[in-house]
PDB file of N, CA and C in Angstrom:
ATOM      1  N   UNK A   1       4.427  18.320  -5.924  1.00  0.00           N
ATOM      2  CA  UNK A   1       3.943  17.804  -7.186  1.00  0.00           C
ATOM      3  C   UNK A   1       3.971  18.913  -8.232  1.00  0.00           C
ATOM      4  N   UNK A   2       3.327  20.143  -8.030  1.00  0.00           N
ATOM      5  CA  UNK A   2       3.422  20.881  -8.768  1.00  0.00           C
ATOM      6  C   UNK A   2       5.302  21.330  -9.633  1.00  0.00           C
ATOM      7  N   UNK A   3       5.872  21.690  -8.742  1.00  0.00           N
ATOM      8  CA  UNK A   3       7.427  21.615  -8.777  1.00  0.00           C
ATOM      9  C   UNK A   3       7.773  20.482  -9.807  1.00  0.00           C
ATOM     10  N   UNK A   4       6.895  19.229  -9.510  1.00  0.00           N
ATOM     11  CA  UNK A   4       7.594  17.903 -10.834  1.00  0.00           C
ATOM     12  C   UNK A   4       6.885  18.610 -11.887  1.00  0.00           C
ATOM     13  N   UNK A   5       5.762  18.644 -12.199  1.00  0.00           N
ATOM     14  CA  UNK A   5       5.425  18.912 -13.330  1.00  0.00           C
ATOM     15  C   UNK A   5       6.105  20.256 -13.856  1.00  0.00           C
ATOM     16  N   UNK A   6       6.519  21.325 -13.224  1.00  0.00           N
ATOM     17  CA  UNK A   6       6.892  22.320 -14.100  1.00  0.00           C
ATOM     18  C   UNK A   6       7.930  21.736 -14.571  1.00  0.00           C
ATOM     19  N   UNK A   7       8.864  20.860 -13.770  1.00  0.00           N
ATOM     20  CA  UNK A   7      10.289  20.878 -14.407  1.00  0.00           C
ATOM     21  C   UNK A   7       9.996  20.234 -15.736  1.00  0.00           C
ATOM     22  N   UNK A   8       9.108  19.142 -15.395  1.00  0.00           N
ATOM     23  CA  UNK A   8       8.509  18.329 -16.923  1.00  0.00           C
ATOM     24  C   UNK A   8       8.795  19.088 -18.212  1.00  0.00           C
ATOM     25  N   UNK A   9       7.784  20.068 -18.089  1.00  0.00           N
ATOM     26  CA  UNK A   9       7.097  20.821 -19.041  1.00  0.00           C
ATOM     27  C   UNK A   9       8.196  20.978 -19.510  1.00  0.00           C
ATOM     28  N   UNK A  10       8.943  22.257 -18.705  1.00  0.00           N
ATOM     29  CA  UNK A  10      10.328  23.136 -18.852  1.00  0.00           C
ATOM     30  C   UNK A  10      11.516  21.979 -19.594  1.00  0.00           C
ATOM     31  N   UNK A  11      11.399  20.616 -19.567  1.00  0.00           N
ATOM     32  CA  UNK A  11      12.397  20.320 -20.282  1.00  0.00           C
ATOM     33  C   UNK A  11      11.594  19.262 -21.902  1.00  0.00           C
ATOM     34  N   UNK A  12      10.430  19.582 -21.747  1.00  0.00           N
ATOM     35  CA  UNK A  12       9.384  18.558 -22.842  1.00  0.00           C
ATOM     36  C   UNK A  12       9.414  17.281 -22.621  1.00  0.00           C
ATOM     37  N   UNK A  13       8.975  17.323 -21.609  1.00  0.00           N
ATOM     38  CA  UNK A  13       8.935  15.714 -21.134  1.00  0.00           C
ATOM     39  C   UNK A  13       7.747  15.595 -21.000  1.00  0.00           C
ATOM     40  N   UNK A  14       7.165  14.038 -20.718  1.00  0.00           N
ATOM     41  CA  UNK A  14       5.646  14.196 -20.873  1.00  0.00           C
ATOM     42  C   UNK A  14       5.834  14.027 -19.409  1.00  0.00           C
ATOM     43  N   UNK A  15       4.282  14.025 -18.844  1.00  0.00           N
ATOM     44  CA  UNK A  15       3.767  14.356 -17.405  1.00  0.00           C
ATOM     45  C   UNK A  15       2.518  12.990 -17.461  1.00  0.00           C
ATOM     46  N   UNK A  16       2.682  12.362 -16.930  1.00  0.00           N
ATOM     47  CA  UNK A  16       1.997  11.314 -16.821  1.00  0.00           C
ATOM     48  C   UNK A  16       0.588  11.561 -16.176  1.00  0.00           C
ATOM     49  N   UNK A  17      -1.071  11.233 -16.794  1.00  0.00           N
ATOM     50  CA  UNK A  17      -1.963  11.377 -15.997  1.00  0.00           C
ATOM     51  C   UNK A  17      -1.973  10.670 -15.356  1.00  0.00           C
ATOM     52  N   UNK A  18      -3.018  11.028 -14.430  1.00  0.00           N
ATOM     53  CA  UNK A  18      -2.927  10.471 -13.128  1.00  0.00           C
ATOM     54  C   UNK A  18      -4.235   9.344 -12.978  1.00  0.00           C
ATOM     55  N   UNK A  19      -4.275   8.178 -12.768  1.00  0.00           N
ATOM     56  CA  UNK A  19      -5.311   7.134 -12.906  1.00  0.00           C
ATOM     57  C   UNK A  19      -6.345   7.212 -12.015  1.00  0.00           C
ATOM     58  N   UNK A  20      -7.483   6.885 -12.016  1.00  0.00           N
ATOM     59  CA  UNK A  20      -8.871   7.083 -11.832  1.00  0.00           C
ATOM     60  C   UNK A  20      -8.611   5.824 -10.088  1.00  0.00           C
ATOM     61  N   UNK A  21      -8.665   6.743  -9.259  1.00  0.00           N
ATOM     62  CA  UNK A  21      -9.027   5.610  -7.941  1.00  0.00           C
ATOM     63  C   UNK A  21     -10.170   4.935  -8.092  1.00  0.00           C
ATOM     64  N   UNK A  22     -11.224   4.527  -8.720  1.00  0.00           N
ATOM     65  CA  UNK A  22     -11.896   3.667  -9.119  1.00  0.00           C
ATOM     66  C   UNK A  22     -11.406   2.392  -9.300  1.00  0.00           C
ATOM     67  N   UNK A  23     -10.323   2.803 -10.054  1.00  0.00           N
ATOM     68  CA  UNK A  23      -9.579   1.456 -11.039  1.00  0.00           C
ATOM     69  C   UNK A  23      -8.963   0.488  -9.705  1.00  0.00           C
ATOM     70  N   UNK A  24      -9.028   1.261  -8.460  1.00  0.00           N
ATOM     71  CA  UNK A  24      -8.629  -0.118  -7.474  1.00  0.00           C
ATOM     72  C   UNK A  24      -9.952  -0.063  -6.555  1.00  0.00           C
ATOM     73  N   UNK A  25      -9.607  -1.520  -6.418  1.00  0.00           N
ATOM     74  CA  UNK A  25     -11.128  -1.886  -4.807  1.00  0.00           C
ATOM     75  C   UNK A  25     -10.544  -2.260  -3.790  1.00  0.00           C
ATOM     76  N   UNK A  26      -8.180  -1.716  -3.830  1.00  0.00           N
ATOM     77  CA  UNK A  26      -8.595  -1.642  -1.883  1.00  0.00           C
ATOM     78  C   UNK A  26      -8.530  -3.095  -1.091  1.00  0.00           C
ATOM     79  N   UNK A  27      -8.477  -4.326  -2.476  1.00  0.00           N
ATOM     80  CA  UNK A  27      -8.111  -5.518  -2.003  1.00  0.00           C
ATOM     81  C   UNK A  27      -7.403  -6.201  -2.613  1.00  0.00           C
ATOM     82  N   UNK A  28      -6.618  -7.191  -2.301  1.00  0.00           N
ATOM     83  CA  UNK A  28      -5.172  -7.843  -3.151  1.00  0.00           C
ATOM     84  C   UNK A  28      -5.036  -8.874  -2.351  1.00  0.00           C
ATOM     85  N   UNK A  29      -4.762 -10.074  -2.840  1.00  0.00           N
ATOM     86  CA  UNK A  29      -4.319 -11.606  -2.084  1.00  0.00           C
ATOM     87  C   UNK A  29      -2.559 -11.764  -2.518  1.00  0.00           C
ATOM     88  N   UNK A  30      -2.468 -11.924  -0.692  1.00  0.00           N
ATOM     89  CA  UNK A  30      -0.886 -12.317  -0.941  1.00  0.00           C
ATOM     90  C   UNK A  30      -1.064 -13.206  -0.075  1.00  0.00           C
ATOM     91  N   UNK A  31      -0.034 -14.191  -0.483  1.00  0.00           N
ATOM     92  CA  UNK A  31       0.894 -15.467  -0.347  1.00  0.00           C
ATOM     93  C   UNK A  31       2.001 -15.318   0.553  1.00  0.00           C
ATOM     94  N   UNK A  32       1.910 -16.025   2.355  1.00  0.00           N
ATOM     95  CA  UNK A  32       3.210 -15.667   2.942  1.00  0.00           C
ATOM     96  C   UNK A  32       3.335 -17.700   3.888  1.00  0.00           C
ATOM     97  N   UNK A  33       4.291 -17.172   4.298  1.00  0.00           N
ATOM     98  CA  UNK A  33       4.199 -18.542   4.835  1.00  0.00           C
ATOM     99  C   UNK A  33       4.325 -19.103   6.005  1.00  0.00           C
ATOM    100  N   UNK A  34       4.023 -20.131   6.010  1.00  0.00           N
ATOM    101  CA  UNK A  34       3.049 -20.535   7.608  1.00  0.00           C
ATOM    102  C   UNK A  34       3.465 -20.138   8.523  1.00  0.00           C
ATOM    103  N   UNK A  35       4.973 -20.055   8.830  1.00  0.00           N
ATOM    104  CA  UNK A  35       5.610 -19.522  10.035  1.00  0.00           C
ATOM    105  C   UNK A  35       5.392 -17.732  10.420  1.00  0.00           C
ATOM    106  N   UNK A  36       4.917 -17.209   9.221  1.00  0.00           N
ATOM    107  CA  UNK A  36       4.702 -15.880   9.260  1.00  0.00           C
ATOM    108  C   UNK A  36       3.771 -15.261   9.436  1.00  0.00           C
ATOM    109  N   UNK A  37       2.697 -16.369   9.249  1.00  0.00           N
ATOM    110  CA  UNK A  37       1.529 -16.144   9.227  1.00  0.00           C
ATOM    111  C   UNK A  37       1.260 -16.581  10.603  1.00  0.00           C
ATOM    112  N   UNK A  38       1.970 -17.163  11.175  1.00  0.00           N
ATOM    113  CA  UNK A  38       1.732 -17.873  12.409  1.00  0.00           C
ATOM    114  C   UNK A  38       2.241 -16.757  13.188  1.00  0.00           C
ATOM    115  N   UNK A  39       3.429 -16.219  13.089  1.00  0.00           N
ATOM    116  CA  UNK A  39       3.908 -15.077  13.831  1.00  0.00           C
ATOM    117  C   UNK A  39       3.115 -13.969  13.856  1.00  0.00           C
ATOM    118  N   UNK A  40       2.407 -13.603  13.535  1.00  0.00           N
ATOM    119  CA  UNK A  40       1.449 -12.711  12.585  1.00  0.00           C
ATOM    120  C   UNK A  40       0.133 -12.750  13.729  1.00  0.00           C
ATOM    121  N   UNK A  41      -0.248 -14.358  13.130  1.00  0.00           N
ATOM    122  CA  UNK A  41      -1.653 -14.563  14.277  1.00  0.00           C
ATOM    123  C   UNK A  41      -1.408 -14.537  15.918  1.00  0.00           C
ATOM    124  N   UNK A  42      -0.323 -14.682  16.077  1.00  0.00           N
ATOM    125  CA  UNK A  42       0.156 -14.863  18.118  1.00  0.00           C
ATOM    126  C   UNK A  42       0.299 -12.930  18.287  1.00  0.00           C
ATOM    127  N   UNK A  43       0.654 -11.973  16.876  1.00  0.00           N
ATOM    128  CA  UNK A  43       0.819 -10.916  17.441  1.00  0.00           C
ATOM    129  C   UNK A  43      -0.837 -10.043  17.614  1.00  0.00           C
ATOM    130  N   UNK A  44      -1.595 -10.456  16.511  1.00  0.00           N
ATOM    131  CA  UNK A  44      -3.058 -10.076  16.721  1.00  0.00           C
ATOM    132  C   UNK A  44      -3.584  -9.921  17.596  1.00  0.00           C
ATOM    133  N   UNK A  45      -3.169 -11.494  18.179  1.00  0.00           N
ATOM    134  CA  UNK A  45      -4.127 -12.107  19.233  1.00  0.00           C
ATOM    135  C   UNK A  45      -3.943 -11.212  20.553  1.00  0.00           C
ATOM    136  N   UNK A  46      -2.533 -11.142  20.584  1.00  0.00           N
ATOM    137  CA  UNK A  46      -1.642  -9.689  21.911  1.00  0.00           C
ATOM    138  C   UNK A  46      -2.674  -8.754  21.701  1.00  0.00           C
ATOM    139  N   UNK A  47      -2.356  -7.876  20.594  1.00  0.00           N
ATOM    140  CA  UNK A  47      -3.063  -6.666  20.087  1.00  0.00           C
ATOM    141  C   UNK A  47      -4.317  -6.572  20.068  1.00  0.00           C
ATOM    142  N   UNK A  48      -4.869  -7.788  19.904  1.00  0.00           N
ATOM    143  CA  UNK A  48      -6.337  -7.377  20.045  1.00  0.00           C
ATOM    144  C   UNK A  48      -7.304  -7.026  18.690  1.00  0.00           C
ATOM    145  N   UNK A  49      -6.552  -7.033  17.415  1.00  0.00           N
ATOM    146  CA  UNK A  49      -7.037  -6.426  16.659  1.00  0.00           C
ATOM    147  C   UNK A  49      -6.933  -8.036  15.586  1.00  0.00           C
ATOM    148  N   UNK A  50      -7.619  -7.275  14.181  1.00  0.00           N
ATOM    149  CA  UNK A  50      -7.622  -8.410  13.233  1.00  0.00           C
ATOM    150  C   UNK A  50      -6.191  -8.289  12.425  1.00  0.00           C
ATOM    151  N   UNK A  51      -6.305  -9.105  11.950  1.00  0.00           N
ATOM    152  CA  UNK A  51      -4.813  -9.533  10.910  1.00  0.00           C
ATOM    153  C   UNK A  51      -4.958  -8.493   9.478  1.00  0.00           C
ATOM    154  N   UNK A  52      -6.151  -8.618   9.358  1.00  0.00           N
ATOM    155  CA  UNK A  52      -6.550  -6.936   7.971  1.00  0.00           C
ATOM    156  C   UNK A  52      -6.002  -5.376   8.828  1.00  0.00           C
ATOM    157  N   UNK A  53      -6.211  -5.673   9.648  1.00  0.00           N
ATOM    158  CA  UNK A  53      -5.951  -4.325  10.933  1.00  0.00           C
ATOM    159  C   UNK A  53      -4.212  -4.138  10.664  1.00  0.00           C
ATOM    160  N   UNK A  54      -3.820  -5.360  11.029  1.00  0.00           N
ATOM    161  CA  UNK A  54      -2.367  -5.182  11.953  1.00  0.00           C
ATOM    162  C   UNK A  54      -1.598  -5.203  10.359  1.00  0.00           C
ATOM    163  N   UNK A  55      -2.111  -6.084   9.417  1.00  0.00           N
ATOM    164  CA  UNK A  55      -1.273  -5.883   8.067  1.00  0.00           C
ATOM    165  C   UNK A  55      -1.599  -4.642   7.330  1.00  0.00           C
ATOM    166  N   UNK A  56      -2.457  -4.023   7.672  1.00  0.00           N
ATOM    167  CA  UNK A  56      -2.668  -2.548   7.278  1.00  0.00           C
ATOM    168  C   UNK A  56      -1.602  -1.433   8.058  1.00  0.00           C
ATOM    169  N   UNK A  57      -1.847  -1.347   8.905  1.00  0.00           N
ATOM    170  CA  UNK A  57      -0.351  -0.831  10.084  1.00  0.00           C
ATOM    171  C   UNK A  57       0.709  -1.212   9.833  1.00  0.00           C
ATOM    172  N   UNK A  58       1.263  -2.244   9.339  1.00  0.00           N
ATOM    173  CA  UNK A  58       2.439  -2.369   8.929  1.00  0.00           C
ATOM    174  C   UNK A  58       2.596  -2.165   7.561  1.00  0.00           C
ATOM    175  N   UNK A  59       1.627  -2.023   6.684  1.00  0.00           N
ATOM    176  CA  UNK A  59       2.026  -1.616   5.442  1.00  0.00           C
ATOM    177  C   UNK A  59       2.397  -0.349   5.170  1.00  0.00           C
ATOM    178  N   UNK A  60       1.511   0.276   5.757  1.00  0.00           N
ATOM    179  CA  UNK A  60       1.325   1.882   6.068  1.00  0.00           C
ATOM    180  C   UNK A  60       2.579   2.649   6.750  1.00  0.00           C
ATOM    181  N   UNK A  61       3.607   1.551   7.032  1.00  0.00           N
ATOM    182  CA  UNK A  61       4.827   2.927   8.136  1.00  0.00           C
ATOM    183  C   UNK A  61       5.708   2.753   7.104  1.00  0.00           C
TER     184      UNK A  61
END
């Protein structure tokens, strides 16, 4: 990061601040569909874990 911003500077470009993690709460509704959601719930159920769990793990790789 540091490295982006010097080059910034070095050519007068602006450097964008950086936004307040406040400004998110970490939750968002998405829309998928039944068959996926269905594929989704049979893999939980294997795993053992919740569907917030397992769609967090896959967002994350």
């Amino acid at each position: 990061m540091e490295g982006y911003i010097e080059v910034k500077l070095e050519n007068n470009l602006s450097v964008p601040i950086p936004e307040a993690i406040e400004k998110y709460s970490g939750k968002f509704v998405v829309r998928i569909s039944k068959s996926l959601h269905q594929r989704l719930a049979i893999e939980v159920e294997k795993e053992g874990v919740s569907l917030n769990q397992l769609a967090l793990y896959k967002l994350a790789l």
